[in-house]
PDB file of N, CA and C in Angstrom:
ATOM      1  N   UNK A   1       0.854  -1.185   0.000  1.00  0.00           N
ATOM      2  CA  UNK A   1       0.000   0.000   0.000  1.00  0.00           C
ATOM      3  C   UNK A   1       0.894   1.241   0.000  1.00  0.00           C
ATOM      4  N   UNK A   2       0.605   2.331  -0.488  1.00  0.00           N
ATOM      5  CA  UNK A   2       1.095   3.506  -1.101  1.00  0.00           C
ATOM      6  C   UNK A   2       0.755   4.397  -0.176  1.00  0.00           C
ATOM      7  N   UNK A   3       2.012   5.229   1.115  1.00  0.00           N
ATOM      8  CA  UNK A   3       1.042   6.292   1.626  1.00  0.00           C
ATOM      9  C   UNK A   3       0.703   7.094   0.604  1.00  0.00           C
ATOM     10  N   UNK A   4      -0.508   7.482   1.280  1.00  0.00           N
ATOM     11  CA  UNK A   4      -1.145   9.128   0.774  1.00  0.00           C
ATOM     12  C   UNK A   4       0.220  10.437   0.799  1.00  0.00           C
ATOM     13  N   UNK A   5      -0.532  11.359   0.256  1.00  0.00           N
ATOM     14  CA  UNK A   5       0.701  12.776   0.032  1.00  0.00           C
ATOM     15  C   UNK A   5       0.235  13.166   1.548  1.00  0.00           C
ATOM     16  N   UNK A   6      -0.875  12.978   2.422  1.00  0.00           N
ATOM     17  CA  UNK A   6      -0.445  13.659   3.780  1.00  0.00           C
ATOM     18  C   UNK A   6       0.223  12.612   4.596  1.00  0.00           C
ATOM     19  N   UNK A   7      -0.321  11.211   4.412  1.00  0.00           N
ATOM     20  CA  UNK A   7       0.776  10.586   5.001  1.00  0.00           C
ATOM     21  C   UNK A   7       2.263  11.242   5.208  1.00  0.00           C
ATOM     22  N   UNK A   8       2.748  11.077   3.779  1.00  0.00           N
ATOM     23  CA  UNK A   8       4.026  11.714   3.485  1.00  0.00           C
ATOM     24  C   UNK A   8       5.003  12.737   4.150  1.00  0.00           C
ATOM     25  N   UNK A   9       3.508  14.124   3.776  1.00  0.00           N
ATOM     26  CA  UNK A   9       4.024  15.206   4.916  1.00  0.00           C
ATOM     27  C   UNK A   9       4.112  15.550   6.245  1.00  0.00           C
ATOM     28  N   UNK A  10       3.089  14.452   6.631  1.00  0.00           N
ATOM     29  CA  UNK A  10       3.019  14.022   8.148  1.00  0.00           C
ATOM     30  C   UNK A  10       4.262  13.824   8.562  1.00  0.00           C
ATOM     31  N   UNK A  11       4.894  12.958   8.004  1.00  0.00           N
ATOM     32  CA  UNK A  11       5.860  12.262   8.154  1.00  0.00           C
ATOM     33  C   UNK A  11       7.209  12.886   7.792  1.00  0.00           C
ATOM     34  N   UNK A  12       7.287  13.435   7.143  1.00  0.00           N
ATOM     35  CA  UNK A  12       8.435  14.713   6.777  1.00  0.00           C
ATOM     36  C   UNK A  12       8.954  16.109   7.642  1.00  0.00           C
ATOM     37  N   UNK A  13       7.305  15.897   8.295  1.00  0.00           N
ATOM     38  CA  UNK A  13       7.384  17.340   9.317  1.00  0.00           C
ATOM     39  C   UNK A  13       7.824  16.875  10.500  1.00  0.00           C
ATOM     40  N   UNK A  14       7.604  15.672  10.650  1.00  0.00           N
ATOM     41  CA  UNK A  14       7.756  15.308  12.189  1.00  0.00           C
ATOM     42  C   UNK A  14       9.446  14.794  12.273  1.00  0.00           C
ATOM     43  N   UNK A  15       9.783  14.256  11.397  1.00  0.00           N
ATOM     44  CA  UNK A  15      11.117  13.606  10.950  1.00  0.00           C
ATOM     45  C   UNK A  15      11.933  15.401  11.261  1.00  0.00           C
ATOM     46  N   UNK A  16      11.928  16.199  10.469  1.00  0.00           N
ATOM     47  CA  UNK A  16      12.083  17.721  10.477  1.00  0.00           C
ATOM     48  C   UNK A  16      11.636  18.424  12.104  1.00  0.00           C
ATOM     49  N   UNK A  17      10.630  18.028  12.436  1.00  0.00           N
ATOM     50  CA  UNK A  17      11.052  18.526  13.983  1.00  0.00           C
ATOM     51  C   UNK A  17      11.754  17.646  15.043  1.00  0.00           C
ATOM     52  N   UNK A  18      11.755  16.415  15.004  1.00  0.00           N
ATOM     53  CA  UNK A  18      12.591  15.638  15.681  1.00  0.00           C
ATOM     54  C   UNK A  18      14.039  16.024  15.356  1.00  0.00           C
ATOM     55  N   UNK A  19      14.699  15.731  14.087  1.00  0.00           N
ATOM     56  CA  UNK A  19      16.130  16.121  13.977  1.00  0.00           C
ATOM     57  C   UNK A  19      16.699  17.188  14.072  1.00  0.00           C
ATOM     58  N   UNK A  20      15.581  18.311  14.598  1.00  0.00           N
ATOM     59  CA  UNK A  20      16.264  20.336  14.978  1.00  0.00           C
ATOM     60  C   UNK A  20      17.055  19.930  16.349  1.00  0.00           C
ATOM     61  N   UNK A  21      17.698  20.685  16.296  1.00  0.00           N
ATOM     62  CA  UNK A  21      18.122  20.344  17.797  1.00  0.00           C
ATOM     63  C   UNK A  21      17.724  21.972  18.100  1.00  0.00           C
ATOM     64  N   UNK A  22      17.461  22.761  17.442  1.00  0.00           N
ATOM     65  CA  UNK A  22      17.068  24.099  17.733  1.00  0.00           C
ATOM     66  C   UNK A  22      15.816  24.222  18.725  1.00  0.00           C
ATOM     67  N   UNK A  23      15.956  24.977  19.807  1.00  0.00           N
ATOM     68  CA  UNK A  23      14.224  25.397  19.902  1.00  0.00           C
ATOM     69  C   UNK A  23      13.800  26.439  19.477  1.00  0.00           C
ATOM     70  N   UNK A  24      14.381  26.921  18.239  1.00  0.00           N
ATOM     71  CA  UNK A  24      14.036  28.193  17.559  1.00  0.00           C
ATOM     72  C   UNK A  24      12.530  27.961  17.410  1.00  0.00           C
ATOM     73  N   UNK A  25      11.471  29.234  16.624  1.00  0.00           N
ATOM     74  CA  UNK A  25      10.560  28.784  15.881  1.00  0.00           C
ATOM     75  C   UNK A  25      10.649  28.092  14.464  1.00  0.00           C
ATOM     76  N   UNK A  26       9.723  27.250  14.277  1.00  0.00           N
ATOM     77  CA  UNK A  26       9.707  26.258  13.075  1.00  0.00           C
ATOM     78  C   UNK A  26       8.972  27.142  12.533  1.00  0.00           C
ATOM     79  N   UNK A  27       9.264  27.137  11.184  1.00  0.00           N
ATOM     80  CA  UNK A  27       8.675  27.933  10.215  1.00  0.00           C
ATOM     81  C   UNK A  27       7.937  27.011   8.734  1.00  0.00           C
ATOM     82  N   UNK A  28       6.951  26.877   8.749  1.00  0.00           N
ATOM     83  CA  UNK A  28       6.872  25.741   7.886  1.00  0.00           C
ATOM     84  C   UNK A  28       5.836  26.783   6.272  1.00  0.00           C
ATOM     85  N   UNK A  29       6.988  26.394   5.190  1.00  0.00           N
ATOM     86  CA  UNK A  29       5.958  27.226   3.875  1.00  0.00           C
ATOM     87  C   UNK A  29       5.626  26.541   3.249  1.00  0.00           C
ATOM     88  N   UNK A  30       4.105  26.215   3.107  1.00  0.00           N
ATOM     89  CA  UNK A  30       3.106  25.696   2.402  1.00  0.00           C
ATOM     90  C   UNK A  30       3.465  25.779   0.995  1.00  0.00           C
ATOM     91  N   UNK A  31       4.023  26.872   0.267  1.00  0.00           N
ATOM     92  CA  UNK A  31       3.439  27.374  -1.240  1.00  0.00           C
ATOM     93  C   UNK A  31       3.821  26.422  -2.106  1.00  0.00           C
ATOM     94  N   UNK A  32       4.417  25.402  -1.650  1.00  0.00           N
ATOM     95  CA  UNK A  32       4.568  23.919  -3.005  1.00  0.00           C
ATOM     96  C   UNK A  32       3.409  23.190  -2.581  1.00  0.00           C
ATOM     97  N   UNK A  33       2.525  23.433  -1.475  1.00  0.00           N
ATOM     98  CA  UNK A  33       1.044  22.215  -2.048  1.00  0.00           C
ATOM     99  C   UNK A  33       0.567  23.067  -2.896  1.00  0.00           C
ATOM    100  N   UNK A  34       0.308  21.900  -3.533  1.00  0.00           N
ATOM    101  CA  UNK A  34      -0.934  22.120  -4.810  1.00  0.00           C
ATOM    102  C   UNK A  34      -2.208  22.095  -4.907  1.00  0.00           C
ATOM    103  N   UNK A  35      -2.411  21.315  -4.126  1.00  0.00           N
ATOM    104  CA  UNK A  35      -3.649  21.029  -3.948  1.00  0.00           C
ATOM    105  C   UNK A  35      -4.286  20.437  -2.355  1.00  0.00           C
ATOM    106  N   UNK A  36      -5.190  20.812  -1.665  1.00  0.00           N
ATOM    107  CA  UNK A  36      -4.921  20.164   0.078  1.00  0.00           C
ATOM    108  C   UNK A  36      -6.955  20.146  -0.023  1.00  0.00           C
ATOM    109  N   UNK A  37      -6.548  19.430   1.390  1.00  0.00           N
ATOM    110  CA  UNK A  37      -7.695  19.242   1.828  1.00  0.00           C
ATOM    111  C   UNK A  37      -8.219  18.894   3.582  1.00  0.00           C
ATOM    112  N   UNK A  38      -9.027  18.557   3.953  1.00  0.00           N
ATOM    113  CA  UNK A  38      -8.743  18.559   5.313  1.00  0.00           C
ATOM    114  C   UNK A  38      -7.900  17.506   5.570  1.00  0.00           C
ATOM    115  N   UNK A  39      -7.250  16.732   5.172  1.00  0.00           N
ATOM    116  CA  UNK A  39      -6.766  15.686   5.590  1.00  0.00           C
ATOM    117  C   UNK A  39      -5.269  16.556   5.756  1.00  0.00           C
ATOM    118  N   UNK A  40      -4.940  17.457   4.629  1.00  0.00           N
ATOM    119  CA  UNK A  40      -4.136  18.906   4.913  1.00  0.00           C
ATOM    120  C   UNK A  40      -3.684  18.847   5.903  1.00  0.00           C
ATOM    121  N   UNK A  41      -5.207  19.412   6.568  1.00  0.00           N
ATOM    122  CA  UNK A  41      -5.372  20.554   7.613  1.00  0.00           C
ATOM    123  C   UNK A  41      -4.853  19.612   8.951  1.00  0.00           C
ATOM    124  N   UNK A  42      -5.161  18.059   9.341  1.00  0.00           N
ATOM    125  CA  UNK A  42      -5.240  17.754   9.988  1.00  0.00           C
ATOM    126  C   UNK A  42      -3.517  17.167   9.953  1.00  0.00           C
ATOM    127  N   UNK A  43      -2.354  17.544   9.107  1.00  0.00           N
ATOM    128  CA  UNK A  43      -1.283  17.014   9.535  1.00  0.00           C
ATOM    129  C   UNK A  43      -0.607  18.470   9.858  1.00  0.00           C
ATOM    130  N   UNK A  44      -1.291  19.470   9.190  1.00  0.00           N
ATOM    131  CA  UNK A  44      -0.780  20.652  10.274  1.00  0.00           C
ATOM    132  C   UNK A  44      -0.839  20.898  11.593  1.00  0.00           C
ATOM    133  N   UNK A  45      -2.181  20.413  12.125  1.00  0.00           N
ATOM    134  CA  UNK A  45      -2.509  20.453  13.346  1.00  0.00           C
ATOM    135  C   UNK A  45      -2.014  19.577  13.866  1.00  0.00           C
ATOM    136  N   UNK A  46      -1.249  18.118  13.514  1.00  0.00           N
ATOM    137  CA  UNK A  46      -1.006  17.409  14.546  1.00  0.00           C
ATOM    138  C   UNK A  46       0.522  17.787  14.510  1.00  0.00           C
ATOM    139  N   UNK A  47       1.577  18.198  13.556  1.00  0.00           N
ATOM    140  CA  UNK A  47       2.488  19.121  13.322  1.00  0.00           C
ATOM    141  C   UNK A  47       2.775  19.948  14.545  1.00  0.00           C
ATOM    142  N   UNK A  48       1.749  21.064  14.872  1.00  0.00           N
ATOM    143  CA  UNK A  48       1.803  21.423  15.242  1.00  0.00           C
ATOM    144  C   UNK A  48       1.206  21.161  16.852  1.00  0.00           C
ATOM    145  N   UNK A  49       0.649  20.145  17.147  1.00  0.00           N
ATOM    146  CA  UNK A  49       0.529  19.524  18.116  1.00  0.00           C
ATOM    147  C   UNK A  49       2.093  18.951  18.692  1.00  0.00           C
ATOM    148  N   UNK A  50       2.430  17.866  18.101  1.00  0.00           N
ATOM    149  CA  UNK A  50       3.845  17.961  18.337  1.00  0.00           C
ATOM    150  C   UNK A  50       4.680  18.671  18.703  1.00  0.00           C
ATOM    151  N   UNK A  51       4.986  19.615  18.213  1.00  0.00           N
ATOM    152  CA  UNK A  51       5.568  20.649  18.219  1.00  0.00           C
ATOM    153  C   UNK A  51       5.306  21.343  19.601  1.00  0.00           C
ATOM    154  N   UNK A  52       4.230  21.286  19.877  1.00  0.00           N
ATOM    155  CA  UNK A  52       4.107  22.089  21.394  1.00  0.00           C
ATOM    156  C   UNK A  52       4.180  21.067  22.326  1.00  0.00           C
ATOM    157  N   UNK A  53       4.442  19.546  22.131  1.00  0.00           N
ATOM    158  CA  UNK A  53       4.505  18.671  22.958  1.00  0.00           C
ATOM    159  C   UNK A  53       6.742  18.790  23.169  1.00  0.00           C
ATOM    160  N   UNK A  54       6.962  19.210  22.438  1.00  0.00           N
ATOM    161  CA  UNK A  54       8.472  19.629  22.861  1.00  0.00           C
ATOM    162  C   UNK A  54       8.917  21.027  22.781  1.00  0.00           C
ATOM    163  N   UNK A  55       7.650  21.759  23.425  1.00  0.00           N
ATOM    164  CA  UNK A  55       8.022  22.824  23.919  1.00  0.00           C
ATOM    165  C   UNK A  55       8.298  23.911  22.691  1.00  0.00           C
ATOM    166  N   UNK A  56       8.284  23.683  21.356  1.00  0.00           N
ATOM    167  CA  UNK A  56       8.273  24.619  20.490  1.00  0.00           C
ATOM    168  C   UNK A  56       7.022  25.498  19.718  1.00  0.00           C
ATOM    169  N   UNK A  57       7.723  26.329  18.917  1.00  0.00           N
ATOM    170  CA  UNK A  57       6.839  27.057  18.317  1.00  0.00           C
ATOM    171  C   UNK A  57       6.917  27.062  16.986  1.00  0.00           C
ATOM    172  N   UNK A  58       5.621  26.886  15.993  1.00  0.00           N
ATOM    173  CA  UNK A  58       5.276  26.764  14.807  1.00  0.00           C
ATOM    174  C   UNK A  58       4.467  27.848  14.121  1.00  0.00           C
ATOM    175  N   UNK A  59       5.114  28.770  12.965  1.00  0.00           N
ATOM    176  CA  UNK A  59       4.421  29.009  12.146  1.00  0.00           C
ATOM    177  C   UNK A  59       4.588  28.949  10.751  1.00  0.00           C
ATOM    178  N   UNK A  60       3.373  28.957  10.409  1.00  0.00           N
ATOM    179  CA  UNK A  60       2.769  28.244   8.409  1.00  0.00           C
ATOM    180  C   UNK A  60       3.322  29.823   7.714  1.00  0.00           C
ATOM    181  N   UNK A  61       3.422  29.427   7.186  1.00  0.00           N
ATOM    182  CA  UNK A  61       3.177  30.763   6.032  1.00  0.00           C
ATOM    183  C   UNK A  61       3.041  30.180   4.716  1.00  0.00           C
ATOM    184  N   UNK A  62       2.201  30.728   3.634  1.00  0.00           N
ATOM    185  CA  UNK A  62       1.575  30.486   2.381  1.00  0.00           C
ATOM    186  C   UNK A  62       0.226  28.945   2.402  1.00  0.00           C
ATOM    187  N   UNK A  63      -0.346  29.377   2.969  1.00  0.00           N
ATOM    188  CA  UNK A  63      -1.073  27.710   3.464  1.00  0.00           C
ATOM    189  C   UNK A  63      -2.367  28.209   2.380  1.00  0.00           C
ATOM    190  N   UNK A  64      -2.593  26.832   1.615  1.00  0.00           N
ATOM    191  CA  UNK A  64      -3.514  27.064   0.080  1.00  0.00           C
ATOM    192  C   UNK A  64      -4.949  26.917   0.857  1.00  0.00           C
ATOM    193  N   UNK A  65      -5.550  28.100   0.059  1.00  0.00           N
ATOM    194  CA  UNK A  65      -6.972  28.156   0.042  1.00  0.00           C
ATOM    195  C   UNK A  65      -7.990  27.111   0.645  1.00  0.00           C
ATOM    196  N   UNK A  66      -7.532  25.866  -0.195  1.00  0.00           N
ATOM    197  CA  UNK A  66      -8.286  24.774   0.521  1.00  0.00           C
ATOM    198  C   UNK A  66      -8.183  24.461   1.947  1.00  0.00           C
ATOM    199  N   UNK A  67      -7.413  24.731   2.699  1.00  0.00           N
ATOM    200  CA  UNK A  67      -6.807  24.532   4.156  1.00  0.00           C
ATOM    201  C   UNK A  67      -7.310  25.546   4.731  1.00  0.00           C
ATOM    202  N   UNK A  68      -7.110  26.335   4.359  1.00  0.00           N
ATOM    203  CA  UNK A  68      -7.792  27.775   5.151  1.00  0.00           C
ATOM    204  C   UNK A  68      -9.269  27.727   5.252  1.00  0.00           C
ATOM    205  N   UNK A  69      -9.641  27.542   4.153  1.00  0.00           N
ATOM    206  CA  UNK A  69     -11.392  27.286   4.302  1.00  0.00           C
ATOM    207  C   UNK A  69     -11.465  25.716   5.372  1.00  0.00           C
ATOM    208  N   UNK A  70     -10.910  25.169   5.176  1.00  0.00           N
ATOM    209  CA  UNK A  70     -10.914  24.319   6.036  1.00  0.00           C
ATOM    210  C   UNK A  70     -10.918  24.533   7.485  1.00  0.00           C
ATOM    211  N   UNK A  71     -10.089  25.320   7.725  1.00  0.00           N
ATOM    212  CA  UNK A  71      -9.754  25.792   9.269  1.00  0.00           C
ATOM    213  C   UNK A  71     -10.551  26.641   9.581  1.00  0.00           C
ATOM    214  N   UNK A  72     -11.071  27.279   9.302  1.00  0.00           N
ATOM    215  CA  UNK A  72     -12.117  28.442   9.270  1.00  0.00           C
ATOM    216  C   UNK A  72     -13.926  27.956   9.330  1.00  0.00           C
ATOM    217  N   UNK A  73     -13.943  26.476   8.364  1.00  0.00           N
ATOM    218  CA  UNK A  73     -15.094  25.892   9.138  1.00  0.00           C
ATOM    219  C   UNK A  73     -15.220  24.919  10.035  1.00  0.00           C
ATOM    220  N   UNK A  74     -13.424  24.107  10.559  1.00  0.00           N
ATOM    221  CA  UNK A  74     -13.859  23.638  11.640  1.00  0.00           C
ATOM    222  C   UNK A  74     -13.191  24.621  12.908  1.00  0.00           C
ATOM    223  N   UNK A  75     -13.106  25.811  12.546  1.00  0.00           N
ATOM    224  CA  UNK A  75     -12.595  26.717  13.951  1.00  0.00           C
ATOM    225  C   UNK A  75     -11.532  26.481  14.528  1.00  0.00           C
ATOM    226  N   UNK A  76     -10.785  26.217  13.865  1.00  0.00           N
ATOM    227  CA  UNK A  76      -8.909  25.740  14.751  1.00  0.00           C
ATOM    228  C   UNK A  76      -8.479  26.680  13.909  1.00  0.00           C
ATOM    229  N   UNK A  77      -8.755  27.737  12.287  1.00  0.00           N
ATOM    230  CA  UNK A  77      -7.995  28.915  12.069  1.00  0.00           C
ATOM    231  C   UNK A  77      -7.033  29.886  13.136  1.00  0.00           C
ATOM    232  N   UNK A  78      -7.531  30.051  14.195  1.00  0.00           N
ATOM    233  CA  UNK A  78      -6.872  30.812  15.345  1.00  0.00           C
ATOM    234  C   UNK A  78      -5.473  30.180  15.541  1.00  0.00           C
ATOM    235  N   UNK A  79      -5.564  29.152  15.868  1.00  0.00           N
ATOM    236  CA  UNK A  79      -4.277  28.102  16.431  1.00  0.00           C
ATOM    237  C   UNK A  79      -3.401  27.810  15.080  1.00  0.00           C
ATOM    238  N   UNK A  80      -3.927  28.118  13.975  1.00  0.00           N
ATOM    239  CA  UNK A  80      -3.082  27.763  12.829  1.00  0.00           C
ATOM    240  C   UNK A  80      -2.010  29.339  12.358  1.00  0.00           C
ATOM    241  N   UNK A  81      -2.604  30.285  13.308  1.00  0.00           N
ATOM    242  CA  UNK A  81      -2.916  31.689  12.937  1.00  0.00           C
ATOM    243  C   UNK A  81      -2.738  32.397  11.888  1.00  0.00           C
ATOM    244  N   UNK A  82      -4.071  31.778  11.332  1.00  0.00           N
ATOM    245  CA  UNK A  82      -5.067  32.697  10.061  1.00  0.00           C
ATOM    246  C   UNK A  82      -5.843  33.598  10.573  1.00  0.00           C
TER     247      UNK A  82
END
């Protein structure tokens, strides 16, 4: 079986915050998805769940249309901060 593309990025982001040894802020830029959906939305949020489970800080910048409407109708936009 083939992960999915959020599988993927799930998995890329977390690999990427595990190997920082920084506790800088993580800065994560969207503008190479192409296309998203809530399934998106939901590896940002756990991204960023993580992320505050070791004490850091995360922000998105360029996050596509589809994600945003996403976050905005299930109300976690704030925490994504859109």
């Amino acid at each position: 079986m083939r992960p999915s593309s959020a599988d993927a990025a799930r998995e890329a982001g977390l690999e990427i915050l595990d190997r920082s040894q920084s506790r800088e802020l993580l800065t994560v830029d969207c503008s190479g998805v192409g296309s998203s959906d809530s399934a998106g939305l939901a590896v940002l949020i756990d991204l960023l769940a993580n992320a505050t489970k070791q004490g850091r800080t995360v922000q998105f910048f360029n996050l596509p249309p589809g994600i945003v409407a996403a976050a905005k109708i299930s109300d976690v936009d704030t925490i994504l901060g859109i």
